[in-house]
N, C-alpha and C. Protein backbone atom coordinates (compact mmCIF):
# COMPACT_ATOMS: atom_id res chain seq x y z
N UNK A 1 15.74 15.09 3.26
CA UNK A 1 15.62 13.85 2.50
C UNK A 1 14.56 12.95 3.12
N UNK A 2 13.76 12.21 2.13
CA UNK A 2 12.91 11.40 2.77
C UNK A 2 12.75 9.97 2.09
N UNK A 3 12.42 9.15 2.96
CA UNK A 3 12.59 7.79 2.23
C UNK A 3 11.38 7.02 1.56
N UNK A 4 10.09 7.13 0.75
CA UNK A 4 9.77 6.79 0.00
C UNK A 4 9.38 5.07 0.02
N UNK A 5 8.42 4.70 -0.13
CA UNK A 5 7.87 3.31 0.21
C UNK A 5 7.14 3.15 -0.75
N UNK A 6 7.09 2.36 -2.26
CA UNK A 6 5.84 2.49 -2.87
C UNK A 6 5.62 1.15 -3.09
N UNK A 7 4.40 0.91 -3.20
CA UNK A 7 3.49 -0.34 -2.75
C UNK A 7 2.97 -0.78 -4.14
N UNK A 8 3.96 -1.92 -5.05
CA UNK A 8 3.08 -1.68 -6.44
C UNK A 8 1.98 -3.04 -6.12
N UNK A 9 1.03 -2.80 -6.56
CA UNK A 9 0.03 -4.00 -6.11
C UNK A 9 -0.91 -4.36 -7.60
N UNK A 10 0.04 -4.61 -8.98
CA UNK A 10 -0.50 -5.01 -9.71
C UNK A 10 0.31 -6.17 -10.13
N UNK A 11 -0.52 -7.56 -11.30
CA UNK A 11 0.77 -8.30 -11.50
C UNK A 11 1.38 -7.92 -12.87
N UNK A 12 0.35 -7.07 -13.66
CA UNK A 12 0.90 -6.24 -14.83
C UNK A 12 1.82 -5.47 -14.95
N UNK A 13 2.18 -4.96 -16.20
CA UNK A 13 2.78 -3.97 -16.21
C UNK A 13 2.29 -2.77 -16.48
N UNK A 14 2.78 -1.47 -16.77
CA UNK A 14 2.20 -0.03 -17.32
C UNK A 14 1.69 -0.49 -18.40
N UNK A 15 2.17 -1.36 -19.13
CA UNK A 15 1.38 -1.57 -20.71
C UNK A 15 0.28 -1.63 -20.38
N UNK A 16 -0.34 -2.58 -19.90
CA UNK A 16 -1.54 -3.30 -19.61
C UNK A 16 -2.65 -2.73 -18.31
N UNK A 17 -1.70 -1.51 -17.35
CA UNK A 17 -2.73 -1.86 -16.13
C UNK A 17 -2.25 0.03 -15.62
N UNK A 18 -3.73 0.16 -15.83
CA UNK A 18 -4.11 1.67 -15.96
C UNK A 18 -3.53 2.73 -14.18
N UNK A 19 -3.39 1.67 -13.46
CA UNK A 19 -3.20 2.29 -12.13
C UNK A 19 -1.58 1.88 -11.87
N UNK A 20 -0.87 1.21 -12.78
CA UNK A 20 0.92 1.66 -12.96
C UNK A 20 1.21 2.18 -13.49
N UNK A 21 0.12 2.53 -14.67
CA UNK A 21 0.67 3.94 -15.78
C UNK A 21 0.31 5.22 -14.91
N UNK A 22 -0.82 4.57 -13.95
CA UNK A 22 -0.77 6.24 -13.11
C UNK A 22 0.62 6.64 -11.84
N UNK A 23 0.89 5.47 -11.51
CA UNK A 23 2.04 5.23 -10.43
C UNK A 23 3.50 5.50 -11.07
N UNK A 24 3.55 5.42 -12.57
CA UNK A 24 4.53 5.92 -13.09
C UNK A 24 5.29 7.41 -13.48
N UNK A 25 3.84 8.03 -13.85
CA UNK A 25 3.59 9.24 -13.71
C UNK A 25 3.88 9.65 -13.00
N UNK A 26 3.25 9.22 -11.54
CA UNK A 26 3.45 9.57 -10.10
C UNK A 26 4.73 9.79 -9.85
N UNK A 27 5.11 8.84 -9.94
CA UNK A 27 6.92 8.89 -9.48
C UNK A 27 7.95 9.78 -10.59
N UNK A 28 7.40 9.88 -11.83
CA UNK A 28 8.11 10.62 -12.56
C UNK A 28 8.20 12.21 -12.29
N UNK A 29 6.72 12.46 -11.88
CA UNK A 29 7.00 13.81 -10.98
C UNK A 29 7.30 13.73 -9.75
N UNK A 30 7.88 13.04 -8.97
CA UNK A 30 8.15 13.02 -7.65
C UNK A 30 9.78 13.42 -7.66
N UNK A 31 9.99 12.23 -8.53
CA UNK A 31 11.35 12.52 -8.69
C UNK A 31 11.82 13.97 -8.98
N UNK A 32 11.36 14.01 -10.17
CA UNK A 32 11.62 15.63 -10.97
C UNK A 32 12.12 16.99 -9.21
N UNK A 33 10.96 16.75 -8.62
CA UNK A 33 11.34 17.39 -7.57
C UNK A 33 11.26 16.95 -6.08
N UNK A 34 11.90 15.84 -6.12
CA UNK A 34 12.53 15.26 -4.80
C UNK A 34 13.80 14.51 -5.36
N UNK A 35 14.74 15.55 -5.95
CA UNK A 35 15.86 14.30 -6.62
C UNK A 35 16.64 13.57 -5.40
N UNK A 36 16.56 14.10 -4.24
CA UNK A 36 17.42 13.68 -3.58
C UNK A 36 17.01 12.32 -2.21
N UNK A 37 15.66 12.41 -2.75
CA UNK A 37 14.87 10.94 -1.57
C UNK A 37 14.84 9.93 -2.16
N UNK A 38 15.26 8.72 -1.45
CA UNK A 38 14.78 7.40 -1.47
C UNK A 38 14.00 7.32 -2.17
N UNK A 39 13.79 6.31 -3.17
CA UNK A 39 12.62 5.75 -3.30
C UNK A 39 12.67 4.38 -3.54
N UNK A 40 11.98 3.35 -2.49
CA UNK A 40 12.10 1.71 -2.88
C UNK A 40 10.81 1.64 -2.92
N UNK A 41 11.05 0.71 -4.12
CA UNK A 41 9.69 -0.05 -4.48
C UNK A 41 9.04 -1.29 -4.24
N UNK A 42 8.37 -2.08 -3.48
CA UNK A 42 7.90 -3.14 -3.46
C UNK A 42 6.92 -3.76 -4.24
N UNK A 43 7.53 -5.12 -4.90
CA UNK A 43 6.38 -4.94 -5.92
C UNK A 43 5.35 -6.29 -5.02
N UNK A 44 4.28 -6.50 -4.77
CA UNK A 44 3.83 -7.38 -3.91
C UNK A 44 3.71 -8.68 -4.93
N UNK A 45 3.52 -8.82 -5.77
CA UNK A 45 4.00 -9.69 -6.95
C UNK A 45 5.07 -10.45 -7.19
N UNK A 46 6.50 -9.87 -6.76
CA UNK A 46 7.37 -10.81 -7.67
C UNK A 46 8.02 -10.65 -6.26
N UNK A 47 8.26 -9.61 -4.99
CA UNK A 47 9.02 -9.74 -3.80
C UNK A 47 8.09 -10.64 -2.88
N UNK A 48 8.54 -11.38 -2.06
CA UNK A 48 7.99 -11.88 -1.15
C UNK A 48 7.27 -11.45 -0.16
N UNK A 49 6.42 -11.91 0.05
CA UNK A 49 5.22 -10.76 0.79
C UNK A 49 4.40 -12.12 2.24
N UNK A 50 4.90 -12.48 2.90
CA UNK A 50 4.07 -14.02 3.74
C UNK A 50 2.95 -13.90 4.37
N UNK A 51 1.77 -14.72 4.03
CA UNK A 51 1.03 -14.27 4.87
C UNK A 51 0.43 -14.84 6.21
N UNK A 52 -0.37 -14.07 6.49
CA UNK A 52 -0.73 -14.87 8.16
C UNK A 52 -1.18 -16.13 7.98
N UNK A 53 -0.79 -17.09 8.26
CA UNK A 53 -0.83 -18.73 7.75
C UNK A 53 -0.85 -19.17 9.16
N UNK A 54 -0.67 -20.84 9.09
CA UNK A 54 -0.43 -21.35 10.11
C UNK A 54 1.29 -21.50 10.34
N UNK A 55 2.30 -21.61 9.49
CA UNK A 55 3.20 -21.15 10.35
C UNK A 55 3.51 -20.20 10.53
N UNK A 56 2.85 -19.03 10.59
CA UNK A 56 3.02 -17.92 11.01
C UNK A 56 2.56 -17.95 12.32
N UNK A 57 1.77 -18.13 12.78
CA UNK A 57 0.84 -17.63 13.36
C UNK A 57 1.22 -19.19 14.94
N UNK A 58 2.01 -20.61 14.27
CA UNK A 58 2.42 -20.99 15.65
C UNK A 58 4.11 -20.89 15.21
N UNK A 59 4.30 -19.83 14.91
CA UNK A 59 5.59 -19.89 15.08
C UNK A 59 6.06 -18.47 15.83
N UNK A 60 4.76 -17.42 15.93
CA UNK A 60 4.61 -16.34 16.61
C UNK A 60 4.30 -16.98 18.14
N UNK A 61 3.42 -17.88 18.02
CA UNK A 61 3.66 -18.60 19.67
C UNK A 61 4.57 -19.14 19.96
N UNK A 62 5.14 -20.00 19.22
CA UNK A 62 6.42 -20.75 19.82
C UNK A 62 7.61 -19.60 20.05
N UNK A 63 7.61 -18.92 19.24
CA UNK A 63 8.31 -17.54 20.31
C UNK A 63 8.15 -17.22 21.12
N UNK A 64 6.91 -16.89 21.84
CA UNK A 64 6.49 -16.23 22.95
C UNK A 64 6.81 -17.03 24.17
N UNK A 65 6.60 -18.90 23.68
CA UNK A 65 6.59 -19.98 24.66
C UNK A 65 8.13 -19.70 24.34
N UNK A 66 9.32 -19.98 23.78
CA UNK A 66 10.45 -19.80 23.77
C UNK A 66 10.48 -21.59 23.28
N UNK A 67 9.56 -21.72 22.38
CA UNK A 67 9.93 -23.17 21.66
C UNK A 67 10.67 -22.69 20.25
N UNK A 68 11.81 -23.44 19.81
CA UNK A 68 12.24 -23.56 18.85
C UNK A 68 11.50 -23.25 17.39
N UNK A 69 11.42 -22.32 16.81
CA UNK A 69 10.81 -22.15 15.30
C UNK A 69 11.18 -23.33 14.25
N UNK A 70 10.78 -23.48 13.51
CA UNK A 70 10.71 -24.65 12.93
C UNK A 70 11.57 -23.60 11.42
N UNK A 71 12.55 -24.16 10.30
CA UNK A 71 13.29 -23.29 9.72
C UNK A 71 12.35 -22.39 8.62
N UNK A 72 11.07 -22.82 8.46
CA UNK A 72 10.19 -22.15 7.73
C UNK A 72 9.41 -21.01 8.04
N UNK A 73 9.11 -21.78 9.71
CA UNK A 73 8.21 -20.68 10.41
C UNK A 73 9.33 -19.26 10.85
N UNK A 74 10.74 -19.69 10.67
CA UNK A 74 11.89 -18.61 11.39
C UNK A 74 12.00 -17.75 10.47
N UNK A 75 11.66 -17.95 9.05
CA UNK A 75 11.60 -17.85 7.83
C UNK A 75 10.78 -16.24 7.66
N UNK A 76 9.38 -16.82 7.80
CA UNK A 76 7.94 -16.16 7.50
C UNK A 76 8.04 -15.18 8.66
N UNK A 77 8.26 -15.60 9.79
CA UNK A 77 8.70 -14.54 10.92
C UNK A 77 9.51 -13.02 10.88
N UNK A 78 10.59 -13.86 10.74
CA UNK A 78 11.69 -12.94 9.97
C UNK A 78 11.40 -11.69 8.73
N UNK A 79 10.96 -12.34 7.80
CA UNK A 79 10.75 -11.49 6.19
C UNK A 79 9.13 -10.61 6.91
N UNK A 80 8.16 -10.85 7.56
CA UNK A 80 7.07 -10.34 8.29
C UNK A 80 7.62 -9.17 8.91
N UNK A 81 8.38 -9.33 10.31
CA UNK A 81 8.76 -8.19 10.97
C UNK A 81 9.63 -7.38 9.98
N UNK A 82 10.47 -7.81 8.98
CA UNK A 82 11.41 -7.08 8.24
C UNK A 82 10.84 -5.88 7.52
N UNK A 83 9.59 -6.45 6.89
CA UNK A 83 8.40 -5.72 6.29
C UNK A 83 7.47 -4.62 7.12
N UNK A 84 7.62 -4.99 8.53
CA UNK A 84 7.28 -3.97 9.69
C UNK A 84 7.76 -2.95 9.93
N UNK A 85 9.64 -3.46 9.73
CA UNK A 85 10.43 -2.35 9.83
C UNK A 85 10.65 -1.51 8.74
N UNK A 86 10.40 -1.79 7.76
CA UNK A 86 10.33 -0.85 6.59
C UNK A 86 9.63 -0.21 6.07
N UNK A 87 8.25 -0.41 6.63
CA UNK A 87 7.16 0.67 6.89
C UNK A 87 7.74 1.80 7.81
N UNK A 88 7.61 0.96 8.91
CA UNK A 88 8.21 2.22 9.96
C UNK A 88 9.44 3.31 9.84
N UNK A 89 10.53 2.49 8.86
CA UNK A 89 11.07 3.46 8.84
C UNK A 89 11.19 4.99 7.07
N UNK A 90 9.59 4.58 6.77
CA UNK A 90 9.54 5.43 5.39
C UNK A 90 8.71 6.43 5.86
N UNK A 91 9.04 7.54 5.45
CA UNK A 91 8.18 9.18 5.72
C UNK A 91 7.19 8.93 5.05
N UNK A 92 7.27 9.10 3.31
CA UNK A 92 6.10 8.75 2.57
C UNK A 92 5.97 7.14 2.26
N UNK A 93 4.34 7.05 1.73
CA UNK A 93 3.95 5.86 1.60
C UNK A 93 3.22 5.48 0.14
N UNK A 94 3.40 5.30 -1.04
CA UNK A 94 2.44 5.39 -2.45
C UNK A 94 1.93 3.81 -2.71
N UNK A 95 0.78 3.59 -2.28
CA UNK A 95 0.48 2.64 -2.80
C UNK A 95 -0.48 2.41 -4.32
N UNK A 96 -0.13 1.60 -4.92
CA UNK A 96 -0.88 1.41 -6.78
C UNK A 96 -1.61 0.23 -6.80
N UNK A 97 -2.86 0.20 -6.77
CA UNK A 97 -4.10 -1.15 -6.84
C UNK A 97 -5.08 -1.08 -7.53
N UNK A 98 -5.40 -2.04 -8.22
CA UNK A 98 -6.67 -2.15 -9.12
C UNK A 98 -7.87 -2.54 -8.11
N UNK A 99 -9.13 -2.33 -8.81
CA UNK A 99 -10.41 -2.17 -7.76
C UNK A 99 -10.87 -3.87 -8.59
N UNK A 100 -10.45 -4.29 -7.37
CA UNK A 100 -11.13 -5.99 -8.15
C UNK A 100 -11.85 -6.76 -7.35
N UNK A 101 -13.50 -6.82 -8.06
CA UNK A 101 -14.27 -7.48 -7.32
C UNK A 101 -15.01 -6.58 -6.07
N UNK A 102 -14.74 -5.43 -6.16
CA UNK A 102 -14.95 -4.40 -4.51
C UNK A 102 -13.89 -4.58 -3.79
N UNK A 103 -12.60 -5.31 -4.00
CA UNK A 103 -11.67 -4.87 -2.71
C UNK A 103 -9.99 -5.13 -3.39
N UNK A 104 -9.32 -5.02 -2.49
CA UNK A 104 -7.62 -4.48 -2.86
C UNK A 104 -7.52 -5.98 -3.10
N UNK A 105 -6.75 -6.37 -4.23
CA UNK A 105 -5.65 -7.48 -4.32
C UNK A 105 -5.42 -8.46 -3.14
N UNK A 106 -5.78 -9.55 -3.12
CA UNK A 106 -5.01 -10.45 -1.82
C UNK A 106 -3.53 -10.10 -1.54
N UNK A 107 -2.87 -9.77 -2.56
CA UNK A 107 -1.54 -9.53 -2.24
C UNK A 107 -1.40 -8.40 -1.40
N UNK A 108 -1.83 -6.98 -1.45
CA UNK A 108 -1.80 -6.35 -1.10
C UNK A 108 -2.27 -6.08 0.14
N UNK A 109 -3.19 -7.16 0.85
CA UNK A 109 -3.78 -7.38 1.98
C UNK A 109 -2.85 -8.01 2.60
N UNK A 110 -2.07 -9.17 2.00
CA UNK A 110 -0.72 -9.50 3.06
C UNK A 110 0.01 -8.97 3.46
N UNK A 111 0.41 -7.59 2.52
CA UNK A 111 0.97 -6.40 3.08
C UNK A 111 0.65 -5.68 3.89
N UNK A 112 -0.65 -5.46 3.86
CA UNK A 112 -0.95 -4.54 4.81
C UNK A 112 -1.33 -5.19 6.07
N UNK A 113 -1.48 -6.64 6.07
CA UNK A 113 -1.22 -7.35 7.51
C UNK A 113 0.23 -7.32 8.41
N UNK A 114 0.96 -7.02 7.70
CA UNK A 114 2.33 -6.74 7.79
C UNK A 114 2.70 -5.61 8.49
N UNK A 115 1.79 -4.41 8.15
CA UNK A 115 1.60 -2.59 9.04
C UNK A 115 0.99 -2.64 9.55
N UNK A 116 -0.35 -3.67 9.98
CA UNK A 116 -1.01 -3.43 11.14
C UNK A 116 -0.47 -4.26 12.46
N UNK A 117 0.67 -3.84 13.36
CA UNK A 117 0.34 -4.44 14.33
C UNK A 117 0.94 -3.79 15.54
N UNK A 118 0.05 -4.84 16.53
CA UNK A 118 0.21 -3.83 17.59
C UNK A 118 1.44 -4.16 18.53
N UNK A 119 1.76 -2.76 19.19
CA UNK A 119 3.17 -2.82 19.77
C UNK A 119 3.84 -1.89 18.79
N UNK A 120 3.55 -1.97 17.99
CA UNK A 120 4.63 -1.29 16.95
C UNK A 120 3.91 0.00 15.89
N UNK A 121 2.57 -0.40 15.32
CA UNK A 121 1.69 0.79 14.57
C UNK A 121 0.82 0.92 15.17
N UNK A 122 0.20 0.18 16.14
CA UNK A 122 -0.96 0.64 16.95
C UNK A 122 -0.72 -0.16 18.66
N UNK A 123 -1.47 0.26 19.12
CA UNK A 123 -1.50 -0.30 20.63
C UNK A 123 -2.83 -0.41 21.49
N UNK A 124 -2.97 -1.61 21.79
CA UNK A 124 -4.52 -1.45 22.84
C UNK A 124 -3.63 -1.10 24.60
N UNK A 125 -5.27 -0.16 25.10
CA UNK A 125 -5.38 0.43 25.94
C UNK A 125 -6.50 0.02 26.49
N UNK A 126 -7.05 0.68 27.69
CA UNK A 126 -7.83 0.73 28.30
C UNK A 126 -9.03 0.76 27.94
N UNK A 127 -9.11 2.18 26.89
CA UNK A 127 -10.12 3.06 26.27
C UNK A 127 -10.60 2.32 24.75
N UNK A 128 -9.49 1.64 24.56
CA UNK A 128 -9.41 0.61 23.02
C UNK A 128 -7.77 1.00 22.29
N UNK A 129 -8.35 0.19 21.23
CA UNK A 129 -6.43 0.80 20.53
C UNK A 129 -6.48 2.21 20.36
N UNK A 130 -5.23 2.78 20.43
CA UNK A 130 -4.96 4.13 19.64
C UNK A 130 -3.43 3.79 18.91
N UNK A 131 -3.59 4.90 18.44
CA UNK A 131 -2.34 4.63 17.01
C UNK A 131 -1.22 4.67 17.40
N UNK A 132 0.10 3.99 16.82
CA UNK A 132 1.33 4.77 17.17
C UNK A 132 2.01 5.26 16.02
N UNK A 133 1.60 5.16 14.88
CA UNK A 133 2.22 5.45 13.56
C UNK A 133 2.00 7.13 13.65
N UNK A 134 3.30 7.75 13.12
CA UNK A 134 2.85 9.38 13.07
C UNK A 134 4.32 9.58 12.10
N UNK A 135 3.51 11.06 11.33
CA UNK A 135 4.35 11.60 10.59
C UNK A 135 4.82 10.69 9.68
N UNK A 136 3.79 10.32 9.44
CA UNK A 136 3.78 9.69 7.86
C UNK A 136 2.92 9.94 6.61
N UNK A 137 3.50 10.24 5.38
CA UNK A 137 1.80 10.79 4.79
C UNK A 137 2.03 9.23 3.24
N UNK A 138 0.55 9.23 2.90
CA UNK A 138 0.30 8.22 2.09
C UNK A 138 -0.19 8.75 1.11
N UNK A 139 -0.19 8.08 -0.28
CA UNK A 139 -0.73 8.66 -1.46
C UNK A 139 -1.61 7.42 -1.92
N UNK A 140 -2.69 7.09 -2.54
CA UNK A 140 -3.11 5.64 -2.79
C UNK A 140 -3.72 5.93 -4.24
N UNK A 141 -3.50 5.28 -5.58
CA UNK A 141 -3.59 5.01 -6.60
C UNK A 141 -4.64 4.19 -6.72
N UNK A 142 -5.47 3.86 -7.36
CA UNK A 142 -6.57 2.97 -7.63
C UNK A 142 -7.31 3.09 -9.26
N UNK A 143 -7.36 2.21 -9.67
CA UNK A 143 -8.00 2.14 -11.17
C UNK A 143 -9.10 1.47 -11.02
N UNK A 144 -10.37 1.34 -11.49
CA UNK A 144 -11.36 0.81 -11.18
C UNK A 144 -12.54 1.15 -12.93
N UNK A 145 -13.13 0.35 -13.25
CA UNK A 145 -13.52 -0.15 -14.44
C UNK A 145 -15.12 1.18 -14.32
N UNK A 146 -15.91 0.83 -13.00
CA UNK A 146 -16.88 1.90 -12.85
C UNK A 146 -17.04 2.88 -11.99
N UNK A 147 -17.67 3.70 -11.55
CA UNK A 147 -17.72 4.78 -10.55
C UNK A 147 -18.26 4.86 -9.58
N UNK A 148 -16.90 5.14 -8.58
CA UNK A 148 -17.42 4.91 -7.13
C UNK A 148 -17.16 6.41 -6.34
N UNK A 149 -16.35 6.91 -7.07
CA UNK A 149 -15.54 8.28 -6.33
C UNK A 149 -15.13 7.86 -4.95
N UNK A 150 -14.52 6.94 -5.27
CA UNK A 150 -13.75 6.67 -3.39
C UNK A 150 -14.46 6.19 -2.71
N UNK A 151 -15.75 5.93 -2.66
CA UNK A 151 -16.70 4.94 -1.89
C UNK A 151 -16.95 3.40 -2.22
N UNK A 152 -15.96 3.05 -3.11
CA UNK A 152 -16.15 1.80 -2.71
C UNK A 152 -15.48 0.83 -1.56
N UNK A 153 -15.78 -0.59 -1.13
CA UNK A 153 -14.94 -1.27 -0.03
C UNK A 153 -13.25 -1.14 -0.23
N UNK A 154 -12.60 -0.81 -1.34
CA UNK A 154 -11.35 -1.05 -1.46
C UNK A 154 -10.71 0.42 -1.16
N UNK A 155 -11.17 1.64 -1.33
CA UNK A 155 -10.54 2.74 -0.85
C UNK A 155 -11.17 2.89 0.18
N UNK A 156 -12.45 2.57 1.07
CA UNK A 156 -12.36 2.86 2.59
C UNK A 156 -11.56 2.20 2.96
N UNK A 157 -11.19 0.72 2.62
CA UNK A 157 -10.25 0.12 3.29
C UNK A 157 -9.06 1.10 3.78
N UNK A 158 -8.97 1.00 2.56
CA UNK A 158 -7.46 1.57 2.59
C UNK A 158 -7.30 2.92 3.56
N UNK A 159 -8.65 3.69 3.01
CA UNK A 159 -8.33 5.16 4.20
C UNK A 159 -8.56 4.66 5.47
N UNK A 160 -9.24 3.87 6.13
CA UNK A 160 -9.65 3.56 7.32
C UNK A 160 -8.25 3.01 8.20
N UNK A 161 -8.05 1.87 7.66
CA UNK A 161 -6.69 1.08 8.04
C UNK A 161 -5.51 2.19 8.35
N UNK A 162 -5.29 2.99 7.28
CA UNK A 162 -4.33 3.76 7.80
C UNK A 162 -4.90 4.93 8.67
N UNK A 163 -5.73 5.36 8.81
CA UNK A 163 -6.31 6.24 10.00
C UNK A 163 -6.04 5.63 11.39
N UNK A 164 -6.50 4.14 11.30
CA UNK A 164 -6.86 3.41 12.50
C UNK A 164 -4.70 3.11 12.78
N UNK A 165 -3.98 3.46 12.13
CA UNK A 165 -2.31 2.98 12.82
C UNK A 165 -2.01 4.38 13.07
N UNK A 166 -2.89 5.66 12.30
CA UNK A 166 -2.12 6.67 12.55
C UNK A 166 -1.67 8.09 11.61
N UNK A 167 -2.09 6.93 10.18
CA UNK A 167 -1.44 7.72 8.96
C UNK A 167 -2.66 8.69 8.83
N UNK A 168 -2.73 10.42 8.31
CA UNK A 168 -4.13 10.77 8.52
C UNK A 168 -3.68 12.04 7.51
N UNK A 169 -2.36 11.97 6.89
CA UNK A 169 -2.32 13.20 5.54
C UNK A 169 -2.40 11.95 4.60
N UNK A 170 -3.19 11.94 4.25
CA UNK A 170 -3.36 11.12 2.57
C UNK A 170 -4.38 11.93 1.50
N UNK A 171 -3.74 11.35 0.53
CA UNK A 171 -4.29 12.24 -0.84
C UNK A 171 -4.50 10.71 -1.96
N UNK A 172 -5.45 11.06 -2.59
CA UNK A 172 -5.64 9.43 -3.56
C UNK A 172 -6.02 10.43 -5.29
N UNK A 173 -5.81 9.12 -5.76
CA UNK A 173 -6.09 9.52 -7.54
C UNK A 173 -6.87 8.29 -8.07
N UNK A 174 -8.17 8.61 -8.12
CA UNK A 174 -8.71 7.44 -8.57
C UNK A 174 -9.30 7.23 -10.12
N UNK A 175 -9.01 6.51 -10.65
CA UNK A 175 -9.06 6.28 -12.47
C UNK A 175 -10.06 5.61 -12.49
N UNK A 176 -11.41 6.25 -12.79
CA UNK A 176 -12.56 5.37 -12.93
C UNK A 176 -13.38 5.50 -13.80
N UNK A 177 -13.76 4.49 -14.70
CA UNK A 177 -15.03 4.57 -15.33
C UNK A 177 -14.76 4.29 -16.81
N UNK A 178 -13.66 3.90 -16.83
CA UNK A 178 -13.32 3.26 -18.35
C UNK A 178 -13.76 2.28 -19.18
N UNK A 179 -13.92 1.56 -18.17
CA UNK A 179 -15.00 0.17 -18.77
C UNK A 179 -16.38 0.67 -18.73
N UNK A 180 -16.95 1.99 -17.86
CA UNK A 180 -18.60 2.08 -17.82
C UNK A 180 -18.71 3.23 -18.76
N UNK A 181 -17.11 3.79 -19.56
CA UNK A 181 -17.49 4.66 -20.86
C UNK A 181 -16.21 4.65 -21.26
N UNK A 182 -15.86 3.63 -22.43
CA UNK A 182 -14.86 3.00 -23.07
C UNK A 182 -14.91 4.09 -24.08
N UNK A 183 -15.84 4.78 -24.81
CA UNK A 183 -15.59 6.11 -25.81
C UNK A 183 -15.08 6.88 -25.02
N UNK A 184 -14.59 7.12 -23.54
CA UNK A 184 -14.08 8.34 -22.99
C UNK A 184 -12.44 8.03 -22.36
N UNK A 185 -12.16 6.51 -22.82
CA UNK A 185 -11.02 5.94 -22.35
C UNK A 185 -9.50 6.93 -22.43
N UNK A 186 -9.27 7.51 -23.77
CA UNK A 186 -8.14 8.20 -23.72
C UNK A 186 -8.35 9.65 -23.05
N UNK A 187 -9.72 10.49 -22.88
CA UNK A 187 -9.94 11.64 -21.96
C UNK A 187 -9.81 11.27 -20.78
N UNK A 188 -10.45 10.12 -19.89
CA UNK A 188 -10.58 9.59 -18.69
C UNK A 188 -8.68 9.06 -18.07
N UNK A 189 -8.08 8.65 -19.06
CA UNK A 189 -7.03 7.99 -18.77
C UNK A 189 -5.78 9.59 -18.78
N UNK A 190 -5.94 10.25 -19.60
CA UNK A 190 -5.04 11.22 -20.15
C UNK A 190 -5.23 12.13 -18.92
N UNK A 191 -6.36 12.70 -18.57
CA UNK A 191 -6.39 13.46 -17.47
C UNK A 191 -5.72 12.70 -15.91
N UNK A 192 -6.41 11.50 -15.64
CA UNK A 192 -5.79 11.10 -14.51
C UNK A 192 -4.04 10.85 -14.73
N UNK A 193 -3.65 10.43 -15.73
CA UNK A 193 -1.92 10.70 -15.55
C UNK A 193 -1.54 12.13 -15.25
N UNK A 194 -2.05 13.15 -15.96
CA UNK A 194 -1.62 14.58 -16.02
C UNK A 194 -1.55 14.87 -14.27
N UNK A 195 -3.24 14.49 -13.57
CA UNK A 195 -2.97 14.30 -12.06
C UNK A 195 -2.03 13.92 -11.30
N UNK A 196 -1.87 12.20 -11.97
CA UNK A 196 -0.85 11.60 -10.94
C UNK A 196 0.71 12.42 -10.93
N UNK A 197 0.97 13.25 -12.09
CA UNK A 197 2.40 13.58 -12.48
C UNK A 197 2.73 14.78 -11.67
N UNK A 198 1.43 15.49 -11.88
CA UNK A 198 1.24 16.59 -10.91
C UNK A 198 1.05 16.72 -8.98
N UNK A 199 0.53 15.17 -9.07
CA UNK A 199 0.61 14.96 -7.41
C UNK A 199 1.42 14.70 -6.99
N UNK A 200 2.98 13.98 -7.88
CA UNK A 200 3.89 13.40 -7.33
C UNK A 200 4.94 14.27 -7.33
N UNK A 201 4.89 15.88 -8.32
CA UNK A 201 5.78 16.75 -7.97
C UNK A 201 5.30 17.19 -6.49
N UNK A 202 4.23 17.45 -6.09
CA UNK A 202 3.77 18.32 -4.86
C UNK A 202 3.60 16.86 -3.85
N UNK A 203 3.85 15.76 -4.05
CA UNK A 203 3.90 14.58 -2.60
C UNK A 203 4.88 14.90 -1.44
């Protein structure tokens, strides 16, 4: 059995947003043959997601000094590491993001400020950081209007970041080019679900 982490990072729904109709898919074959794993979903949208702010960030010191958190900063602290631990403790990882502007969703960046840190997914050394995240594999979804084939800033992100904690089996499905050939929208769209349905039986 394995526990399943999926990362929805749109504020749409499948109606409207081409990389949850692929994440749906996804999971519809996952399920089919993983009936028996976890699967929680985070939607970075409607669950609470905090980001590195200023009370975050002196309420991470006033810990360290052993000053009193203030009930907001105990708050953002709290729901932060909670979000640490629930990375850490998922085998697989599926994240679903639209390509906006060249990079991932702000939301989805608070999240992933959330898995990078050190002590816990990575650690500095001597030599520089090395990873501590292992035995985890990731799947990453992306819809994007023109064609980049995975070279744009928002999927290196994404492969890099998780290389750099550790994660290093990942597989992606990227839906592109709908807006740069709108006559090819239902071939372009129809094939990448058939993918995602098919990647999520074999995830």
């Amino acid at each position: 059995m394995s526990n399943v982490l999926v990362i929805k990072s749109h504020p749409l729904s499948s109606k409207d947003s081409k990389s949850i109709q692929a994440l749906e898919a996804f999971l519809d074959g996952y399920r089919s043959s993983h009936a028996d794993d976890t699967v929680t979903i985070l939607d970075v949208y409607n669950d609470y997601v905090p980001e590195i702010d200023g009370d975050m960030l002196s309420g991470w010191s006033n810990a360290v000094q052993g000053i009193e958190l203030t009930e907001e900063q105990s708050a953002k602290v709290a729901r932060f590491a909670e979000l640490t631990d629930q990375f850490l403790a998922a085998d697989k990882i599926v994240i679903a993001n639209p390509l906006w502007n060249l990079n991932i969703p702000t939301r989805l960046k608070a999240w992933i400020d959330t898995i990078n840190v050190a002590g816990k997914t990575f650690k500095y050394t001597e030599t520089g950081p090395v990873p501590l995240t292992e035995n985890k594999k990731l799947f990453h979804i992306q819809s994007s209007g023109g064609m980049y084939d995975g070279q744009d800033p928002s999927s290196q992100y994404i492969e890099n970041i998780f290389a750099f904690i550790g994660v290093t089996d990942k597989g992606q499905l990227y839906i592109e080019g709908i807006d740069h050939h709108p006559e090819q929208r239902d071939e372009i769209l129809g094939k990448a679900l058939a993918e995602a349905h098919k990647a999520g039986i074999n995830f």
